[in-house]
N, C-alpha and C. Protein backbone atom coordinates (compact mmCIF):
# COMPACT_ATOMS: atom_id res chain seq x y z
N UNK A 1 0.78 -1.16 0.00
CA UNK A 1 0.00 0.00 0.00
C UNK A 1 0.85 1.27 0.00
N UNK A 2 1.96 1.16 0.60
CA UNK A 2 2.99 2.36 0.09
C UNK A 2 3.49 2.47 -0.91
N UNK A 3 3.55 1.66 -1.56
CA UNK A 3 3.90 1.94 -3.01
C UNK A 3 3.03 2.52 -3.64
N UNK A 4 1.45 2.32 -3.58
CA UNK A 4 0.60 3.03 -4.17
C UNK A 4 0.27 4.50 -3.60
N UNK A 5 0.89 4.83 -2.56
CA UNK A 5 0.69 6.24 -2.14
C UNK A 5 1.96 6.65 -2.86
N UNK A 6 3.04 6.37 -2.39
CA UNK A 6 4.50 6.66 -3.42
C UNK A 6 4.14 7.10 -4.80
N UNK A 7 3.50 6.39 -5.51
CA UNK A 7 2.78 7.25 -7.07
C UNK A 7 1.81 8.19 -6.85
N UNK A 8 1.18 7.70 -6.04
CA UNK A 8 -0.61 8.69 -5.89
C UNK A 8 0.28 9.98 -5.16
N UNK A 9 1.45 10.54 -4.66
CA UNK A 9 1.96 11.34 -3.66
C UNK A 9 2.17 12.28 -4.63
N UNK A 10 3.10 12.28 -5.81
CA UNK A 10 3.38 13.19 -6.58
C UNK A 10 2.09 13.97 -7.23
N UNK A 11 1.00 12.87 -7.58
CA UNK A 11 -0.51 13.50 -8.24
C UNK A 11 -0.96 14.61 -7.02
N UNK A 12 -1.04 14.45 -5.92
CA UNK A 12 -1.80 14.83 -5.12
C UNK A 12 -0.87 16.11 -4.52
N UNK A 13 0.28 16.13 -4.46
CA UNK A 13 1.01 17.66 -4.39
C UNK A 13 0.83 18.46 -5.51
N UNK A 14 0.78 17.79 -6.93
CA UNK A 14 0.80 18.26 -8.06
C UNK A 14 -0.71 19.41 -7.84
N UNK A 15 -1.60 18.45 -7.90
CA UNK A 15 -3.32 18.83 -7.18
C UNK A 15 -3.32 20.20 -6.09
N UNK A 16 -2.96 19.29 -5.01
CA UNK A 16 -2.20 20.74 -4.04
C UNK A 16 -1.84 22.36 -4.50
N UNK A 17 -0.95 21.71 -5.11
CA UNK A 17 0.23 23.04 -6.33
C UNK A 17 -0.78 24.12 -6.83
N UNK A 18 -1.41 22.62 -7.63
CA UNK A 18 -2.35 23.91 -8.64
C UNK A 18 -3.55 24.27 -7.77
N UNK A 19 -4.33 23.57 -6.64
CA UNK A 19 -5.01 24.46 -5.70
C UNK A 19 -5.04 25.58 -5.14
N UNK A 20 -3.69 25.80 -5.10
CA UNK A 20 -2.81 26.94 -4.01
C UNK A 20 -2.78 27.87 -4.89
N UNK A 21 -2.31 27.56 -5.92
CA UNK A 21 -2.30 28.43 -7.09
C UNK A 21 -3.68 29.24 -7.22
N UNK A 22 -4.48 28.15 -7.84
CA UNK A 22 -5.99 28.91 -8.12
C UNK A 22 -6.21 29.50 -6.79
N UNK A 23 -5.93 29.31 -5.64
CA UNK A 23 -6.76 30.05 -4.57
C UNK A 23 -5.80 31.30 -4.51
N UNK A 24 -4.38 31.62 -4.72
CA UNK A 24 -3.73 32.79 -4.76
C UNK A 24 -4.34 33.59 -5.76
N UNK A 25 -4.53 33.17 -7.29
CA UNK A 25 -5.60 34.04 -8.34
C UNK A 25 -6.48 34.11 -7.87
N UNK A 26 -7.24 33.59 -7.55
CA UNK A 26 -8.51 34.11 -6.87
C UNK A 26 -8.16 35.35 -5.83
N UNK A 27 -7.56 34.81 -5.40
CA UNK A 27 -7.29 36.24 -3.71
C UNK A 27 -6.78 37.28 -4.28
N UNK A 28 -5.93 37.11 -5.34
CA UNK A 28 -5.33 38.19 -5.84
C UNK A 28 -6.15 38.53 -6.87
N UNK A 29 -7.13 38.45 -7.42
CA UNK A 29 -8.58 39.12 -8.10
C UNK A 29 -9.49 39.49 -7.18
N UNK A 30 -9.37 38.78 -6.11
CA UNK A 30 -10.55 40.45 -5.31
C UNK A 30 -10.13 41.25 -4.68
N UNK A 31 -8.30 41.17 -3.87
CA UNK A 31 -7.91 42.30 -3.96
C UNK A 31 -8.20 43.19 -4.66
N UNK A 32 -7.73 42.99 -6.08
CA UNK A 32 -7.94 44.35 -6.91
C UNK A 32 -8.87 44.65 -7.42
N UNK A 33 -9.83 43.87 -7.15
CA UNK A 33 -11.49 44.31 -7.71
C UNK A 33 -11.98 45.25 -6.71
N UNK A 34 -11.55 44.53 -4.85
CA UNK A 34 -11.87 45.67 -3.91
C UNK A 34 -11.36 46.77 -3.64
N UNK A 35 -9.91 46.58 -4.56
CA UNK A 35 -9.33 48.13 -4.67
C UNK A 35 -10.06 48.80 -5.73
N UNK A 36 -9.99 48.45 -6.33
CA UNK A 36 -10.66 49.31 -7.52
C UNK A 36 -11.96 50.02 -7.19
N UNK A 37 -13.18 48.76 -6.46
CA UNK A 37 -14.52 49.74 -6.02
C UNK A 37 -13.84 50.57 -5.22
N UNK A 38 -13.18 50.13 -3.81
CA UNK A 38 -12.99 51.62 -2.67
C UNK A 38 -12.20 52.87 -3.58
N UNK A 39 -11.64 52.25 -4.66
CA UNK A 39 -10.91 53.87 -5.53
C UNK A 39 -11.86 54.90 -5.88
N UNK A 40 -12.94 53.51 -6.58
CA UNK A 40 -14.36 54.44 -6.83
C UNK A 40 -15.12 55.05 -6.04
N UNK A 41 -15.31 54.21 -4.83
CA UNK A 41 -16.02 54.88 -4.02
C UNK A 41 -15.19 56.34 -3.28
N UNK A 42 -14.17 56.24 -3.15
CA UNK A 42 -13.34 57.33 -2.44
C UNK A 42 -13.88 58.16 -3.54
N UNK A 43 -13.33 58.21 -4.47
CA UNK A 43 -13.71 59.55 -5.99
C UNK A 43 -15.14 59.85 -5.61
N UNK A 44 -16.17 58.95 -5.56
CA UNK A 44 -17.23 59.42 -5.37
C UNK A 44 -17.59 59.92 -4.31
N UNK A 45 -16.74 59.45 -3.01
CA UNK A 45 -17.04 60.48 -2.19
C UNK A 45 -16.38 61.87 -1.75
N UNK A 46 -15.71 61.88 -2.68
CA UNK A 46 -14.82 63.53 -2.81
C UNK A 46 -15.59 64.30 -3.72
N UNK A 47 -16.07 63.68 -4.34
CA UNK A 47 -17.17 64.42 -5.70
C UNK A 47 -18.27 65.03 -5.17
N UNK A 48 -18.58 63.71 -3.56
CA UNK A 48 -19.63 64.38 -2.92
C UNK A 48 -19.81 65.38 -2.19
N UNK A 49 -18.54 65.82 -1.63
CA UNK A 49 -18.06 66.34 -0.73
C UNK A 49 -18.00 67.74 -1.34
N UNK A 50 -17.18 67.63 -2.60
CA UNK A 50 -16.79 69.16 -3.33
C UNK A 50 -18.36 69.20 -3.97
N UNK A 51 -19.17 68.71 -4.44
CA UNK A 51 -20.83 69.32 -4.61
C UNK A 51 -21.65 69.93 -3.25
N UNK A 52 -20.88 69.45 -2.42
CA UNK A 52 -21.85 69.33 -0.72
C UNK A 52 -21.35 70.85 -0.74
N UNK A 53 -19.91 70.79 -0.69
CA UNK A 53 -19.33 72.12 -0.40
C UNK A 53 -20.03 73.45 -1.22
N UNK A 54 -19.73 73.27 -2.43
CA UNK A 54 -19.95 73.72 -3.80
C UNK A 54 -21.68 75.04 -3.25
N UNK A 55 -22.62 73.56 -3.18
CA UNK A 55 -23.76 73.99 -2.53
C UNK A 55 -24.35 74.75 -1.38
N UNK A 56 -23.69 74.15 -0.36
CA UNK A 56 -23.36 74.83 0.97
C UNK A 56 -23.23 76.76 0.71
N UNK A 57 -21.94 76.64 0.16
CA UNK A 57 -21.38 78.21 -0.48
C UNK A 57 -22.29 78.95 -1.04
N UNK A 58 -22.99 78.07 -2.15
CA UNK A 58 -24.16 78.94 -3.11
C UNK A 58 -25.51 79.52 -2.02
N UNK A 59 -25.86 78.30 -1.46
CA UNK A 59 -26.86 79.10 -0.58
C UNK A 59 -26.24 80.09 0.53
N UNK A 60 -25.54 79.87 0.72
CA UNK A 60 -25.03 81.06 1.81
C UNK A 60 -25.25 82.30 1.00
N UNK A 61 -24.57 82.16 -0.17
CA UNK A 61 -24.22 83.68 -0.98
C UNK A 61 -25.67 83.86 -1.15
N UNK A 62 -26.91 82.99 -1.51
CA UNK A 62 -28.51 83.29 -1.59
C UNK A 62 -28.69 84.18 -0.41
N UNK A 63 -28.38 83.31 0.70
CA UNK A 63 -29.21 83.65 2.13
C UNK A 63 -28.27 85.46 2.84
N UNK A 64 -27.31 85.42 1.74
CA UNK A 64 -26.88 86.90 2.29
C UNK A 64 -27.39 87.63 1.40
N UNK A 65 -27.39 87.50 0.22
CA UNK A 65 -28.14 88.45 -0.72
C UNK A 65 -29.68 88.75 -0.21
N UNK A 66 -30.43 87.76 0.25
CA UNK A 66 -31.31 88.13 1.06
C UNK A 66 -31.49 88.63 2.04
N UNK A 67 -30.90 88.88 2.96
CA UNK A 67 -30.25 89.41 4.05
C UNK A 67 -30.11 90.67 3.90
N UNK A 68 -29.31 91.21 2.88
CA UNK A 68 -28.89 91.94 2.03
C UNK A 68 -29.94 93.30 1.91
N UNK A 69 -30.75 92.48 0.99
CA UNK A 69 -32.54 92.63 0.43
C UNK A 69 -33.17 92.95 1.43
N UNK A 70 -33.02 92.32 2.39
CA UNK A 70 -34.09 92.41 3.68
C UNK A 70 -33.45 93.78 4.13
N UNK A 71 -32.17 94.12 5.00
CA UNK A 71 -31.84 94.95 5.39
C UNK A 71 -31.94 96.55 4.41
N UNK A 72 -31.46 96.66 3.66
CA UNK A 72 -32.35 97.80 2.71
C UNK A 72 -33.50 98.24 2.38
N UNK A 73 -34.68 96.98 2.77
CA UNK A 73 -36.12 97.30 2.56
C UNK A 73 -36.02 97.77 4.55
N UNK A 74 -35.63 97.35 5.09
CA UNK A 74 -35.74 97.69 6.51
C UNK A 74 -35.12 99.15 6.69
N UNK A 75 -34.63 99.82 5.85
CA UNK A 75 -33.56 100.94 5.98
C UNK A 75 -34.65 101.97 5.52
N UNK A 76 -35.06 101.53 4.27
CA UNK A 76 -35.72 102.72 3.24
C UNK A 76 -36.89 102.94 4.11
N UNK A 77 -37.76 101.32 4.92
CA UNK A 77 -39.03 101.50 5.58
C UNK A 77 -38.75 102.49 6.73
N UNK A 78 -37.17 102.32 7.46
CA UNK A 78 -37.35 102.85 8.65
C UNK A 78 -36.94 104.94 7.85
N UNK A 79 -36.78 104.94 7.10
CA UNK A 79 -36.90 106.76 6.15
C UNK A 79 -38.38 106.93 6.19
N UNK A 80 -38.72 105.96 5.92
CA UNK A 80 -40.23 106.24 5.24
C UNK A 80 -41.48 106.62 6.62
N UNK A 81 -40.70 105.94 7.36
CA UNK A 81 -41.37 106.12 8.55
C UNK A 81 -40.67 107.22 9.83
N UNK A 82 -39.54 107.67 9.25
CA UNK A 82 -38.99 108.97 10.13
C UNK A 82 -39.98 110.04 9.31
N UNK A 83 -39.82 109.71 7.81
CA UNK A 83 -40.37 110.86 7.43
C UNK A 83 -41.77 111.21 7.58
N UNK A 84 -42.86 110.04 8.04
CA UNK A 84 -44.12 109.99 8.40
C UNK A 84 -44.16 110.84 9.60
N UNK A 85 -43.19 111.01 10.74
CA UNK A 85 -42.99 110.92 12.07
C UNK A 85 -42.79 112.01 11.60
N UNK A 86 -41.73 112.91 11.13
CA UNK A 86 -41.54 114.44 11.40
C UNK A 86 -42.58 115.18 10.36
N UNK A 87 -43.70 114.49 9.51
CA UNK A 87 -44.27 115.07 8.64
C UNK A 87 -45.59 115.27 9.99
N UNK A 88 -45.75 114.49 10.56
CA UNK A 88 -46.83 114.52 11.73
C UNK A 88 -46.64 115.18 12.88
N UNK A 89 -45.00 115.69 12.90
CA UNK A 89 -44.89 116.58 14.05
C UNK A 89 -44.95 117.69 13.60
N UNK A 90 -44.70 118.25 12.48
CA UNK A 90 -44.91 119.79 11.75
C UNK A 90 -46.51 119.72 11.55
N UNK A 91 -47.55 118.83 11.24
CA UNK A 91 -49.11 119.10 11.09
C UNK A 91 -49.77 119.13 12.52
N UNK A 92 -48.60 118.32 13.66
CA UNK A 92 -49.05 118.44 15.27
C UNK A 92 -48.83 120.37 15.25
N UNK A 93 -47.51 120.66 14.72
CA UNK A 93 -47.18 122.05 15.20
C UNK A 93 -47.99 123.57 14.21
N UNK A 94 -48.38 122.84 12.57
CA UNK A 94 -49.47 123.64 12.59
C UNK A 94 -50.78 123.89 13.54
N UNK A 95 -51.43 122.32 13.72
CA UNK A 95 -52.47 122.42 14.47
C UNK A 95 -52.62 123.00 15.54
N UNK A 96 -51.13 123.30 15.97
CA UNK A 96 -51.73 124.14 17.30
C UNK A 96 -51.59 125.62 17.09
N UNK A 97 -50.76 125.87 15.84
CA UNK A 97 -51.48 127.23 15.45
C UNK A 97 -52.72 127.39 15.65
N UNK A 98 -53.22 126.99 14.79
CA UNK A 98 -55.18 126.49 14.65
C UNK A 98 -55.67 127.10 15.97
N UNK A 99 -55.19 125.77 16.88
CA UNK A 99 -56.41 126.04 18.44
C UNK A 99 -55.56 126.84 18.98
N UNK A 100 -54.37 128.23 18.99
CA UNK A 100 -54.42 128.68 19.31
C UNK A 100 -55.15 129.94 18.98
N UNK A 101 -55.31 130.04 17.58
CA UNK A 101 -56.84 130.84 16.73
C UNK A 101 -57.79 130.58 17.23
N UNK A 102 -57.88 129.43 17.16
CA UNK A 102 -59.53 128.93 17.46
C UNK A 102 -60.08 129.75 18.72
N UNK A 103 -59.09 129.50 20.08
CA UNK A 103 -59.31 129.86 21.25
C UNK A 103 -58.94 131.75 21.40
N UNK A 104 -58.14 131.96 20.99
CA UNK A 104 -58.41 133.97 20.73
C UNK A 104 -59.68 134.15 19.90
N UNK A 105 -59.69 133.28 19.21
CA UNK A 105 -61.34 133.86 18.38
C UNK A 105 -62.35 133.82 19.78
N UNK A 106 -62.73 132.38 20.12
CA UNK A 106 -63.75 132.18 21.06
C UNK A 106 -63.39 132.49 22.70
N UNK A 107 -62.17 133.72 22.73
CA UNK A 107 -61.67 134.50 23.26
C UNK A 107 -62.59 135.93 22.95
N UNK A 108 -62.12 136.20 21.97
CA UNK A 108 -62.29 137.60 21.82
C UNK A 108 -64.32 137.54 21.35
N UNK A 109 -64.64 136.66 21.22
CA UNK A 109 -66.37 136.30 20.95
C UNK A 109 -66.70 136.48 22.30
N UNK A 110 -66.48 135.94 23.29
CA UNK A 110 -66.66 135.61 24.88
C UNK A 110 -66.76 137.01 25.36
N UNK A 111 -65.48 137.83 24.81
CA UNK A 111 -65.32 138.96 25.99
C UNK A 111 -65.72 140.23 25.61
N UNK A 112 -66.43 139.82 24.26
CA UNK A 112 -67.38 140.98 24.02
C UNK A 112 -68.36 141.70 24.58
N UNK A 113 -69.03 142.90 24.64
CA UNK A 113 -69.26 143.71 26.01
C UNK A 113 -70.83 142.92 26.69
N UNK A 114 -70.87 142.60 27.69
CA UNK A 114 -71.95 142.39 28.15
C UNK A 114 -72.99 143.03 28.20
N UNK A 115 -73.92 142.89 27.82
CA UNK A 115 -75.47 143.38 28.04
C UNK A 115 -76.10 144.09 29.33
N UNK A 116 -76.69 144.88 30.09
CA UNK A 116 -77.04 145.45 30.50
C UNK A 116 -78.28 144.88 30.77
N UNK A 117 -79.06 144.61 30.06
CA UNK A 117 -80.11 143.76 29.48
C UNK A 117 -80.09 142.41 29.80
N UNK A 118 -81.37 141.69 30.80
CA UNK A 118 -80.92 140.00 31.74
C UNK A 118 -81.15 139.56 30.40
N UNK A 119 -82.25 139.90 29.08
CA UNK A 119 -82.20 138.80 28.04
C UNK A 119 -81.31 138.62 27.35
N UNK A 120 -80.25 139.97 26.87
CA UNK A 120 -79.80 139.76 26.03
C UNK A 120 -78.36 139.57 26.64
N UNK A 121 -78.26 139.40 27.97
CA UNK A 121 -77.29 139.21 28.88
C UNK A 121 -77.04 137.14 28.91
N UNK A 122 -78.30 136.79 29.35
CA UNK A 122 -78.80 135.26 29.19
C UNK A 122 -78.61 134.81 27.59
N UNK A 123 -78.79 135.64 26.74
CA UNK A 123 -78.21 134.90 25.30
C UNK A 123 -76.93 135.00 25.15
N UNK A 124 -76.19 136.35 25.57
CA UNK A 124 -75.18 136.15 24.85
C UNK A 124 -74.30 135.11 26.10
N UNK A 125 -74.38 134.99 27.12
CA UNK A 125 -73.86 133.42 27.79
C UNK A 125 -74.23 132.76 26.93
N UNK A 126 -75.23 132.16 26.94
CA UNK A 126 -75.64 130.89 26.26
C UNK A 126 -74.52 130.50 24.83
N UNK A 127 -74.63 131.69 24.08
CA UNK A 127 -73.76 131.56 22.99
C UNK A 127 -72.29 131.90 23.09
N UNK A 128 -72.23 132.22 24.43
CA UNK A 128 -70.61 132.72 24.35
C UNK A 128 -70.02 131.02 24.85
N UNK A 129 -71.24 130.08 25.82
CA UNK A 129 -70.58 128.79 25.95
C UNK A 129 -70.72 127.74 24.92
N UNK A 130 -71.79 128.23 23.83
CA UNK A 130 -71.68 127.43 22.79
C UNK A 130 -70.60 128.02 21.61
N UNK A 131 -69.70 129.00 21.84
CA UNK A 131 -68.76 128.90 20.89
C UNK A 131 -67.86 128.16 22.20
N UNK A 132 -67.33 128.51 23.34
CA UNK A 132 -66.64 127.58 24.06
C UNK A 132 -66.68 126.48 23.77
N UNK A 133 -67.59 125.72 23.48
CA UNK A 133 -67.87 123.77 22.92
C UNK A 133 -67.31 123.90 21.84
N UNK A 134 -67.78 124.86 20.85
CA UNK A 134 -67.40 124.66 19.45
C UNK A 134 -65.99 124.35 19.26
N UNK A 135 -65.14 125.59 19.90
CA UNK A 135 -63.81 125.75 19.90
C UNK A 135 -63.28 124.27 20.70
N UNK A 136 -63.52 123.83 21.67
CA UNK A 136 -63.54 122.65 22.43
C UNK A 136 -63.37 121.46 21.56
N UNK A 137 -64.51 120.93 20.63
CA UNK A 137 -64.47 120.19 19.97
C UNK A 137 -63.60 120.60 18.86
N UNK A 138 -63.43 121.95 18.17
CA UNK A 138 -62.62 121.57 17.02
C UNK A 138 -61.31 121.13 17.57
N UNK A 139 -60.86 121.55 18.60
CA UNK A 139 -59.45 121.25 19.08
C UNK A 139 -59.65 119.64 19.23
N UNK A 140 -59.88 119.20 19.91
CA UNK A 140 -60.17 118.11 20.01
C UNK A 140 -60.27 117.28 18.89
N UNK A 141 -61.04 117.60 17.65
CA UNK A 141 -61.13 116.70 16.52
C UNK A 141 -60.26 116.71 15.99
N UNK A 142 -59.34 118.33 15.76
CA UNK A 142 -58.20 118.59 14.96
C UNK A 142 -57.23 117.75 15.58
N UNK A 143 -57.24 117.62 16.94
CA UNK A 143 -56.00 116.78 17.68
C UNK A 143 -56.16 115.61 17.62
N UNK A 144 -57.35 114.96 17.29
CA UNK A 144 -57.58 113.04 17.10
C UNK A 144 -57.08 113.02 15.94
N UNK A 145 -57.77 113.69 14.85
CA UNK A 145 -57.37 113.62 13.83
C UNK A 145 -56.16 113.34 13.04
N UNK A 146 -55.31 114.67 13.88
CA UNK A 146 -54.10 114.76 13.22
C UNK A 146 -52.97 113.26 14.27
N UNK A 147 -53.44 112.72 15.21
CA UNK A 147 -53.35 111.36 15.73
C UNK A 147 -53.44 110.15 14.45
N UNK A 148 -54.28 110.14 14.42
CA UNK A 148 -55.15 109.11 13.71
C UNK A 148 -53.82 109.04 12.19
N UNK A 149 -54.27 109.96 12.01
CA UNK A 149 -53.14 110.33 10.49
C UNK A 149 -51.62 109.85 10.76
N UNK A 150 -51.24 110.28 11.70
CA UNK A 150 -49.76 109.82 11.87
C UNK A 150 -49.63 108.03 11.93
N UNK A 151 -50.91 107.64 13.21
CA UNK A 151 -51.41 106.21 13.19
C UNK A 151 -51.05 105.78 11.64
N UNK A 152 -51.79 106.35 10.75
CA UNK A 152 -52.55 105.60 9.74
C UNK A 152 -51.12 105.79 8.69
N UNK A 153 -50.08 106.94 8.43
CA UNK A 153 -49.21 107.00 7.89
C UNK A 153 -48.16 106.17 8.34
N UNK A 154 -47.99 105.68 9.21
CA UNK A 154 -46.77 104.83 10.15
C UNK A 154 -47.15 103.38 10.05
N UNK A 155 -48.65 103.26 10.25
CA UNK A 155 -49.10 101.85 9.45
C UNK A 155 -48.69 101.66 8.43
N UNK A 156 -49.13 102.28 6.94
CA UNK A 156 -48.81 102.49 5.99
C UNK A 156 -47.51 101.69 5.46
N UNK A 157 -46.41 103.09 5.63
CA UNK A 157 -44.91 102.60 6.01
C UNK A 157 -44.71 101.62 6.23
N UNK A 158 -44.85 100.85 7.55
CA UNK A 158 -44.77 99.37 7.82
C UNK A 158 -45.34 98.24 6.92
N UNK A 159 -46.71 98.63 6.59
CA UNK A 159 -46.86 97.55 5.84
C UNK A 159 -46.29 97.08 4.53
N UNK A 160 -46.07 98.27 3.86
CA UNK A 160 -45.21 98.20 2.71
C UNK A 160 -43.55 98.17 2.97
N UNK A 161 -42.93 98.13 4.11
CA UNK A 161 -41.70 97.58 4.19
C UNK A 161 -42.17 96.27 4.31
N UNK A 162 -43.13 95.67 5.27
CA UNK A 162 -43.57 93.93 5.39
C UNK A 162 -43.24 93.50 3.84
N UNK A 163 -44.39 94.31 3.09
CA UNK A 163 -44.43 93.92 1.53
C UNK A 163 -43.11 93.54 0.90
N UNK A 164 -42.65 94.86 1.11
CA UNK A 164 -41.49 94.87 0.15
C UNK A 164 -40.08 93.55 0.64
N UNK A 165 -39.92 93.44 1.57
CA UNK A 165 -39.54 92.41 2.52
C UNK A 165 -39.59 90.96 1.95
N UNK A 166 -41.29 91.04 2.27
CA UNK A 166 -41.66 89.35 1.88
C UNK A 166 -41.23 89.22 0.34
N UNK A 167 -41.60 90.61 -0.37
CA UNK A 167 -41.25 90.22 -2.03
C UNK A 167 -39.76 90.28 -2.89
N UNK A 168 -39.07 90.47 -1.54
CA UNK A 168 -37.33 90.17 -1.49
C UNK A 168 -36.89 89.25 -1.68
N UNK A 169 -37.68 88.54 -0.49
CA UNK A 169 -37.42 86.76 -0.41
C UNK A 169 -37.70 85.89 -1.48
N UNK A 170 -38.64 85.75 -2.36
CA UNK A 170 -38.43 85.62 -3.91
C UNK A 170 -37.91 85.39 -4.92
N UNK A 171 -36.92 86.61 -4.58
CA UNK A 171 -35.99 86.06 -5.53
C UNK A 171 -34.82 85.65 -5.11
């Protein structure tokens, strides 16, 4: 029986040989197949990286240009609204020209000569306190009024900076 392994010995290293062999080609083909994907994959993930970047940058430069946009509509609104503000303090400082007229008028109506006379003494009160109301209320309306207006101009202003603002963002 050793003699027949003695022949069968050389077949079976021979076998061996070329086993070892094919299993080194083999090992040494997926080495370089798995080098080759991680080459690819590395490239692709540097590709990803410089687009990630790439992108990153672009919106920033968006989000400052908007920024940008925003802060200039906030600049011009806050003019628009000084100029509402001192246009309402010069119509505050006419108006009180006004009721200071108003009140020398229903001044100088008042202190006109009294009557002698209880009737015509009793009318002209009566009417000297109904220009007092009169004058009363115009001051008064002239002063809501010219309120109301500044209100309504300073609204204004604001809303059209909102506007102009939101229609920044847009583009």
């Amino acid at each position: 029986m050793s003699a027949i392994w003695l022949k069968i010995l050389p077949y079976i290293a021979a076998l061996l040989l070329v086993a070892g062999a094919l299993f080194g080609a083999y090992h040494h083909g997926v080495t370089v197949t798995t080098d080759e994907w991680q080459a690819k994959w590395s490239e692709r993930d540097s590709r990803d990286e410089a687009a990630q970047a790439a992108n990153e940058a672009s919106e920033r430069a968006k989000e400052q240009a908007r920024q940008l946009a925003i802060n200039k509509v906030i600049q011009d609104g806050q003019q628009i609204i000084d100029r509402a503000t001192a246009d309402a303090d010069a119509s505050r400082a006419s108006a009180d020209s006004l009721r200071v007229a108003a009140d020398a008028l229903a001044h100088r109506l008042t202190a006109g000569g009294a009557s002698s006379h209880s009737c015509t003494a009793a009318a002209s009160a009566a009417a000297n306190r109904a220009v007092m109301v009169l004058a009363d209320v115009l001051k008064r309306a002239d002063q809501r009024a010219g309120d109301l207006a500044g209100y309504a101009d300073q609204s204004h202003s604001r809303g059209v900076t909102c506007e102009q603002a939101y229609d920044s963002l847009g583009k």
